[in-house]
Protein backbone atom coordinates (compact mmCIF):
# COMPACT_ATOMS: atom_id res chain seq x y z
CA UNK A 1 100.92 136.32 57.20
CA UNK A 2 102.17 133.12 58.29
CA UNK A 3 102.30 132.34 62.60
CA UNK A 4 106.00 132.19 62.55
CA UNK A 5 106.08 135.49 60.51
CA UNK A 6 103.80 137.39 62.69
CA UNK A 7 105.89 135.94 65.93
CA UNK A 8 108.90 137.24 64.51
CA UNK A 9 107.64 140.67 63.73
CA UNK A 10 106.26 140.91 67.33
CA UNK A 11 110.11 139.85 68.50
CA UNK A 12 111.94 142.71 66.51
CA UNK A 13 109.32 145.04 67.26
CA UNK A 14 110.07 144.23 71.10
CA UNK A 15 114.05 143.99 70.34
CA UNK A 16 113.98 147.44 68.48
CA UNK A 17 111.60 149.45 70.92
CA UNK A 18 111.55 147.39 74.31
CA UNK A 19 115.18 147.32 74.87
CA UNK A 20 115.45 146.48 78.20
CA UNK A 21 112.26 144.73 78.38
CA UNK A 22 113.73 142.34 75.55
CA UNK A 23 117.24 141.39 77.11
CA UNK A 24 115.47 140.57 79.96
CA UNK A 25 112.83 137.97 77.71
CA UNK A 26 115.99 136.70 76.67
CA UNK A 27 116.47 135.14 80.32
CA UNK A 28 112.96 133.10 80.32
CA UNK A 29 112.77 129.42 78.74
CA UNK A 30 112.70 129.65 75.03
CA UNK A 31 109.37 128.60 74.44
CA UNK A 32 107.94 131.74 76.34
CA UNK A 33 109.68 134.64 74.45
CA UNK A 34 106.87 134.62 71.25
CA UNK A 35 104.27 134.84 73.37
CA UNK A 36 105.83 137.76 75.27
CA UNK A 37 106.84 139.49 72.29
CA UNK A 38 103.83 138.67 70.84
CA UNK A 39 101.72 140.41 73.84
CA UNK A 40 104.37 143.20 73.47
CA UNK A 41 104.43 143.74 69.82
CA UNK A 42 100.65 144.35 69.76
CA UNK A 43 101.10 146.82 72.60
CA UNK A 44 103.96 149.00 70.52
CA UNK A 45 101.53 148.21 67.22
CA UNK A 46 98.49 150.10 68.51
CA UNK A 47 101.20 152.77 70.70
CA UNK A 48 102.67 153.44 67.43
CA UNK A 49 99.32 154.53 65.77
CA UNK A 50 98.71 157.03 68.52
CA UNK A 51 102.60 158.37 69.06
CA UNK A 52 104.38 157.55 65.88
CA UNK A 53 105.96 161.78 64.72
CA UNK A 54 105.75 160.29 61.10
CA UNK A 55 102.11 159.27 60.81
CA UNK A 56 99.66 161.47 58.65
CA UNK A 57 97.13 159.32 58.26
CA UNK A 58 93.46 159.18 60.12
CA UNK A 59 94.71 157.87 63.81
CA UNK A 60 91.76 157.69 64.59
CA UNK A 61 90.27 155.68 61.98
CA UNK A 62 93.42 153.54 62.14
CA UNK A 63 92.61 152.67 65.61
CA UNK A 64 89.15 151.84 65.00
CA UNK A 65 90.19 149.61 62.00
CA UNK A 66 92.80 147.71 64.84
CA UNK A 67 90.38 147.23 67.84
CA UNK A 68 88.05 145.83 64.78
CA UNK A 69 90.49 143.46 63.70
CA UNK A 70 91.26 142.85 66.85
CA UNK A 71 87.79 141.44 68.06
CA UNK A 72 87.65 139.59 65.15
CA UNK A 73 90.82 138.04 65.53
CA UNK A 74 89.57 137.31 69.49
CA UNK A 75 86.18 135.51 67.98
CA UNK A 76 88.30 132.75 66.26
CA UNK A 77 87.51 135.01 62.64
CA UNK A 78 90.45 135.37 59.89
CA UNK A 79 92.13 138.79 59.49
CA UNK A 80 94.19 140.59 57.73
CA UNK A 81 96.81 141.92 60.15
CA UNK A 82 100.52 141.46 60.68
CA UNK A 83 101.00 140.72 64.23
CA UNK A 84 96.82 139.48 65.04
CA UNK A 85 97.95 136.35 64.61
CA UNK A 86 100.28 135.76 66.80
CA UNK A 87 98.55 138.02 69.47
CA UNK A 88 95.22 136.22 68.82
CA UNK A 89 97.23 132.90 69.36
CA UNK A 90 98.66 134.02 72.13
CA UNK A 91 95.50 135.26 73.94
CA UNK A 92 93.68 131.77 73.25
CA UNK A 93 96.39 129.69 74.27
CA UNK A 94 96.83 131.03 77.97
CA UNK A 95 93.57 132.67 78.40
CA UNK A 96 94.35 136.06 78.69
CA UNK A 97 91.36 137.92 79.94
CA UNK A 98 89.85 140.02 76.97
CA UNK A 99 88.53 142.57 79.55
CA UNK A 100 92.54 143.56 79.54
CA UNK A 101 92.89 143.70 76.07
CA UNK A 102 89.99 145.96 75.76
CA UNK A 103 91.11 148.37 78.32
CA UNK A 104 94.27 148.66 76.73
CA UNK A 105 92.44 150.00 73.78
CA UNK A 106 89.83 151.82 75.45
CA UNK A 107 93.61 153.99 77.00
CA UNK A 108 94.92 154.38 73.54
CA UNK A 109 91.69 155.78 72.02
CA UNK A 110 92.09 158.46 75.37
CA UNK A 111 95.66 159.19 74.06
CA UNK A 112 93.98 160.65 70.63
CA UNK A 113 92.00 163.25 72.77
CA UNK A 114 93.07 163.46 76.51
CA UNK A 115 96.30 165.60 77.18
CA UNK A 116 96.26 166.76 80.42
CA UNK A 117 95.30 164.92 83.46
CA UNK A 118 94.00 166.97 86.14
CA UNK A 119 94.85 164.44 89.75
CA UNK A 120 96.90 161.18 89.89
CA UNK A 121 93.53 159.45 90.38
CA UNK A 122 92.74 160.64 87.04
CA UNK A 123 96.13 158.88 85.66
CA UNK A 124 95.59 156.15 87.59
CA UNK A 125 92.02 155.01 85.47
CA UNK A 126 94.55 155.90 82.18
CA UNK A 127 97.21 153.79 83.49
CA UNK A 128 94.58 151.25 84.72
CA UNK A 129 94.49 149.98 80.84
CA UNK A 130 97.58 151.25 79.48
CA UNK A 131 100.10 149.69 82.11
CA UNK A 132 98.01 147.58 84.84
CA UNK A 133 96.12 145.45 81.88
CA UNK A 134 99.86 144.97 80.11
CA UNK A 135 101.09 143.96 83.12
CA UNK A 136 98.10 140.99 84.14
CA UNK A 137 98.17 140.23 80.40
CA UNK A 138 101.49 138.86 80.90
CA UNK A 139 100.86 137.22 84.07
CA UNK A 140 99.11 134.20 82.41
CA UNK A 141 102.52 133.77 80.18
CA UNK A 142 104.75 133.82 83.01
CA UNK A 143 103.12 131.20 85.06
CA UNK A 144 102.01 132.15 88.89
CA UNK A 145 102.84 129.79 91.25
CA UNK A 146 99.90 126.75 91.79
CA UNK A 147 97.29 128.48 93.31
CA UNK A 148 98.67 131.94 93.51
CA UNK A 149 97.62 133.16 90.45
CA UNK A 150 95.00 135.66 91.88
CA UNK A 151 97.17 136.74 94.28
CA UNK A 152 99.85 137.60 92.01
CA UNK A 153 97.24 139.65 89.83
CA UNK A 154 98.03 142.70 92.11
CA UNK A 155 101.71 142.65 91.85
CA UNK A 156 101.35 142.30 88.39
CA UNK A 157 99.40 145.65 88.21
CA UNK A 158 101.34 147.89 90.24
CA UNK A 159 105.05 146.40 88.26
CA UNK A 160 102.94 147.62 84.85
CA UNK A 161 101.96 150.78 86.95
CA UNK A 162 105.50 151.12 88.48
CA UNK A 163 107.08 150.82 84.47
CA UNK A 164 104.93 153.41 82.83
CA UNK A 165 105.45 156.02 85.54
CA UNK A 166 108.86 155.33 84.81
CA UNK A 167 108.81 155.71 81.44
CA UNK A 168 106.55 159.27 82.17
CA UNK A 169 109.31 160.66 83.97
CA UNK A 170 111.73 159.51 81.72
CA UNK A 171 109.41 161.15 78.39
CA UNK A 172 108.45 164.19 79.78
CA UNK A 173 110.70 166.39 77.02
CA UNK A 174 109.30 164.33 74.36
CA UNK A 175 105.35 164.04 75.62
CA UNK A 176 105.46 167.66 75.78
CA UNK A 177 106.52 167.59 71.82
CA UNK A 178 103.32 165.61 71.18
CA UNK A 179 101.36 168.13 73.54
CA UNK A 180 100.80 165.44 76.21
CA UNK A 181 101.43 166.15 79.98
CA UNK A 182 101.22 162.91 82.24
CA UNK A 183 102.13 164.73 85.13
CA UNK A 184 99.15 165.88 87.09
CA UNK A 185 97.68 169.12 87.12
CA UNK A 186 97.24 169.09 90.70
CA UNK A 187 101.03 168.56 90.97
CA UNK A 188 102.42 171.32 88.60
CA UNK A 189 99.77 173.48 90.70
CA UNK A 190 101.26 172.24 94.14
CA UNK A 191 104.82 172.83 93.01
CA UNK A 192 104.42 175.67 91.36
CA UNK A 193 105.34 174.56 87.50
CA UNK A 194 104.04 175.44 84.45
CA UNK A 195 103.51 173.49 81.19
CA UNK A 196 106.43 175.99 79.82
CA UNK A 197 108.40 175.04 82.28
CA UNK A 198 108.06 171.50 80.59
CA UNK A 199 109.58 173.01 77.21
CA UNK A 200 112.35 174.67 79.30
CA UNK A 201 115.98 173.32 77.64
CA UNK A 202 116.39 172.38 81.40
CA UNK A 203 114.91 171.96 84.61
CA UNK A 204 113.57 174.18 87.05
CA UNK A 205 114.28 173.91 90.38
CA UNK A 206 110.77 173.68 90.99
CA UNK A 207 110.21 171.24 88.05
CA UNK A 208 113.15 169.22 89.73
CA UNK A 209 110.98 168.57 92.76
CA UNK A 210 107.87 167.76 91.39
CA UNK A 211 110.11 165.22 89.59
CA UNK A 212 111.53 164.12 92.60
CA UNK A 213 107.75 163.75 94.35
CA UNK A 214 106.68 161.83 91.29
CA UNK A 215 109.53 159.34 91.34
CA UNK A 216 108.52 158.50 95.02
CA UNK A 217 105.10 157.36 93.56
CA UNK A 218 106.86 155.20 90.97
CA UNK A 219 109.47 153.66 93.88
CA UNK A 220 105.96 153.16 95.64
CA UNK A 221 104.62 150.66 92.96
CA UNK A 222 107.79 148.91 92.63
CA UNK A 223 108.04 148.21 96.19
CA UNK A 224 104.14 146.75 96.07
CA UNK A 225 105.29 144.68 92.98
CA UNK A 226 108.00 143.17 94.40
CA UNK A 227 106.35 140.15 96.29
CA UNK A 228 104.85 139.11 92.76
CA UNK A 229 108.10 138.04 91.47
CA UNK A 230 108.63 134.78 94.18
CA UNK A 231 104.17 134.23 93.13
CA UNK A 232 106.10 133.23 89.80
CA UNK A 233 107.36 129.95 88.92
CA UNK A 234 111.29 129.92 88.89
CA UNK A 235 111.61 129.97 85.15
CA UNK A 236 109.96 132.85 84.93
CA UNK A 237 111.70 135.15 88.02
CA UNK A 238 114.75 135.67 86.88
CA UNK A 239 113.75 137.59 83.75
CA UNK A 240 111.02 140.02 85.91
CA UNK A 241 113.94 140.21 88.54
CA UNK A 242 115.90 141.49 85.67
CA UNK A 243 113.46 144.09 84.06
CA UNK A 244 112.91 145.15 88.19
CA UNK A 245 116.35 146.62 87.95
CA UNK A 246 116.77 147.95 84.91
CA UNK A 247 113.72 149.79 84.84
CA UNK A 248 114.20 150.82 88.87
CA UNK A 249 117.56 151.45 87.64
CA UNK A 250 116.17 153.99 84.69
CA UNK A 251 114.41 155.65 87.47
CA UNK A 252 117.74 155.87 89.22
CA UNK A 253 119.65 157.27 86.92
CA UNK A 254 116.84 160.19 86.79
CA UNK A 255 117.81 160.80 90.26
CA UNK A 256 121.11 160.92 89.74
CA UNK A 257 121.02 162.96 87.41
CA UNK A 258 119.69 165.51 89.41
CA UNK A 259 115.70 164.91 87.76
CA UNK A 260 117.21 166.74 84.43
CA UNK A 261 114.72 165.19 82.10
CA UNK A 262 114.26 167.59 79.59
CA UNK A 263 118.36 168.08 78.24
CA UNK A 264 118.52 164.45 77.24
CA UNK A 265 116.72 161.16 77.08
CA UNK A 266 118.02 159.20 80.51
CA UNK A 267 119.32 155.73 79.80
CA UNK A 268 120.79 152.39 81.94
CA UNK A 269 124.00 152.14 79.74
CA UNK A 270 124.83 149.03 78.00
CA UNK A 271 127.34 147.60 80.61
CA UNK A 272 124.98 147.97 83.58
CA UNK A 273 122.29 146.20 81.37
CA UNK A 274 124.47 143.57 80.24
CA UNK A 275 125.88 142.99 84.08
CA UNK A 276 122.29 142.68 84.90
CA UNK A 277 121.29 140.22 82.15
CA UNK A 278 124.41 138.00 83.88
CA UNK A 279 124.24 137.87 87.06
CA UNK A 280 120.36 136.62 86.19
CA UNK A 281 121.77 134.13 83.48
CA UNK A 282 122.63 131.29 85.91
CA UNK A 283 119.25 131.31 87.53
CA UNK A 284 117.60 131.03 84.27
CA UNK A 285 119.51 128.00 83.59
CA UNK A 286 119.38 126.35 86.54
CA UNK A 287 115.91 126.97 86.34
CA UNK A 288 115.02 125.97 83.06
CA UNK A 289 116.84 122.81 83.69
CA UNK A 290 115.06 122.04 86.75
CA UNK A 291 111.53 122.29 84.85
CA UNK A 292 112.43 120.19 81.92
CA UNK A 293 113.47 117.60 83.89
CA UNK A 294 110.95 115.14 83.73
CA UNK A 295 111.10 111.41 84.14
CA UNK A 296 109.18 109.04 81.69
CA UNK A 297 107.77 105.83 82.93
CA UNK A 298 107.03 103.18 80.39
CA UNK A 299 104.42 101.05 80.34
């Protein structure tokens, strides 16, 4: 597995599962996208060993054999692995903190075993690796500002916190098929839901506002990732500006649609995402433009 092969499988994997996330890659400078898709394709690679319907193998033992590979790959060793390489590259090349990569595993294994969380504080430490890490993982990619790189660690977080609660709300119907609940215990309990109520064709009106209470949490991360995006150099803004609104405007849909998860999947549709994608375009350009422009002084 050549680099440029293992780049490009990361890209279609992002392109075929991360659609929104991918048209909005497609607004930062062209030298960024493989290592985004390369940080993202590694993410869906080990997601897919723990979620994938089709799989009959040993998930656990598949997951064992990546995190492996994976350390290896980290040390500098040769492996054996489709998209290691470019994630390995990747990692090296901008110093991505292997603590992150490590808790992103350490939240996968939990998905082989752990299917109910019992508070939000219990999510929290699952979403801690499985959205938080994803999120400062990328940070290093992106560029922060000169000297604002620690403070745009926290921002970071709560947009990778702020997407996967999302994405919960969004997957309840087809968690429950895999016998997952994300939504706290303490929150069916308080609203008085059941797991059935989950496998209901449609919602309860009880199930409707323990949606509704849950989407409040995920408007609550976006709003503390929101002063991240201006942390960022300009290159990198308009394309986190642009996954901002289409994944707030996933969430929004839910709540137009009166929180009615469970009848069909909820989706931006393709003319608000392309409308998005262009009024960001110019930006991006300009942007680009401005960072490239360098002057050369001979001797």
């Amino acid at each position: 597995m050549t680099l440029t092969r293992s780049y490009e499988l990361c890209r279609r994997l992002n392109a075929r599962h991360g659609r929104s996330y991918y048209l909005a890659t497609l607004l930062l400078p062209a030298w960024k996208r493989p290592h985004v898709h390369a940080l993202y394709g590694f993410a869906r690679y080990a997601d897919e060993i723990v979620d994938s319907f089709t799989m009959t193998g040993d998930r656990a033992a598949a997951l064992d054999a990546l995190t492996d590979r994976t350390s290896a790959a980290l040390a500098g060793e040769p492996v054996d692995d489709p998209i290691l390489p470019a994630f390995a590259q990747t990692v090296r090349s901008f110093g991505v903190d292997h603590a992150d990569v490590h808790a992103f595993l350490r939240s996968m294994r939990a998905d082989l075993t752990v299917t109910r969380y019992a508070t939000y504080t219990d999510l929290l430490d699952y979403m801690e690796g499985s959205a938080a890490a994803i999120g400062t993982m990328m940070l290093p990619v992106l560029e922060a500002l000169p000297g604002a790189a620690e403070k745009a660690r926290e921002p970071a977080r709560q947009l990778g916190l702020a997407f996967q609660l999302t994405n919960f709300l969004r997957d309840v119907a087809e968690d429950i098929a895999r016998g997952r609940v994300y939504l706290p215990l303490e929150d069916l309990d308080r609203f008085g839901v059941s797991v059935d109520d989950l496998r209901r064709p449609a919602p309860t009106p009880a199930l409707r506002e323990l949606l509704a209470f849950e989407a409040d949490r995920a408007h609550a991360h976006y709003r503390l990732a929101l002063e991240g995006i201006d942390l960022l150099v300009p290159s990198s803004r308009p394309c986190i500006r642009a996954a901002y609104e289409l994944y707030g405007g996933i969430l929004g849909r839910i709540e137009a649609a009166g929180h009615d998860v469970l009848r069909a999947r909820v989706a931006v549709p393709r003319r608000r995402r392309v409308a998005i994608f262009t009024r960001h375009l110019l930006a991006a350009s300009a942007a680009d433009r401005a960072e490239r422009r360098v002057t050369v002084r001979m001797p």
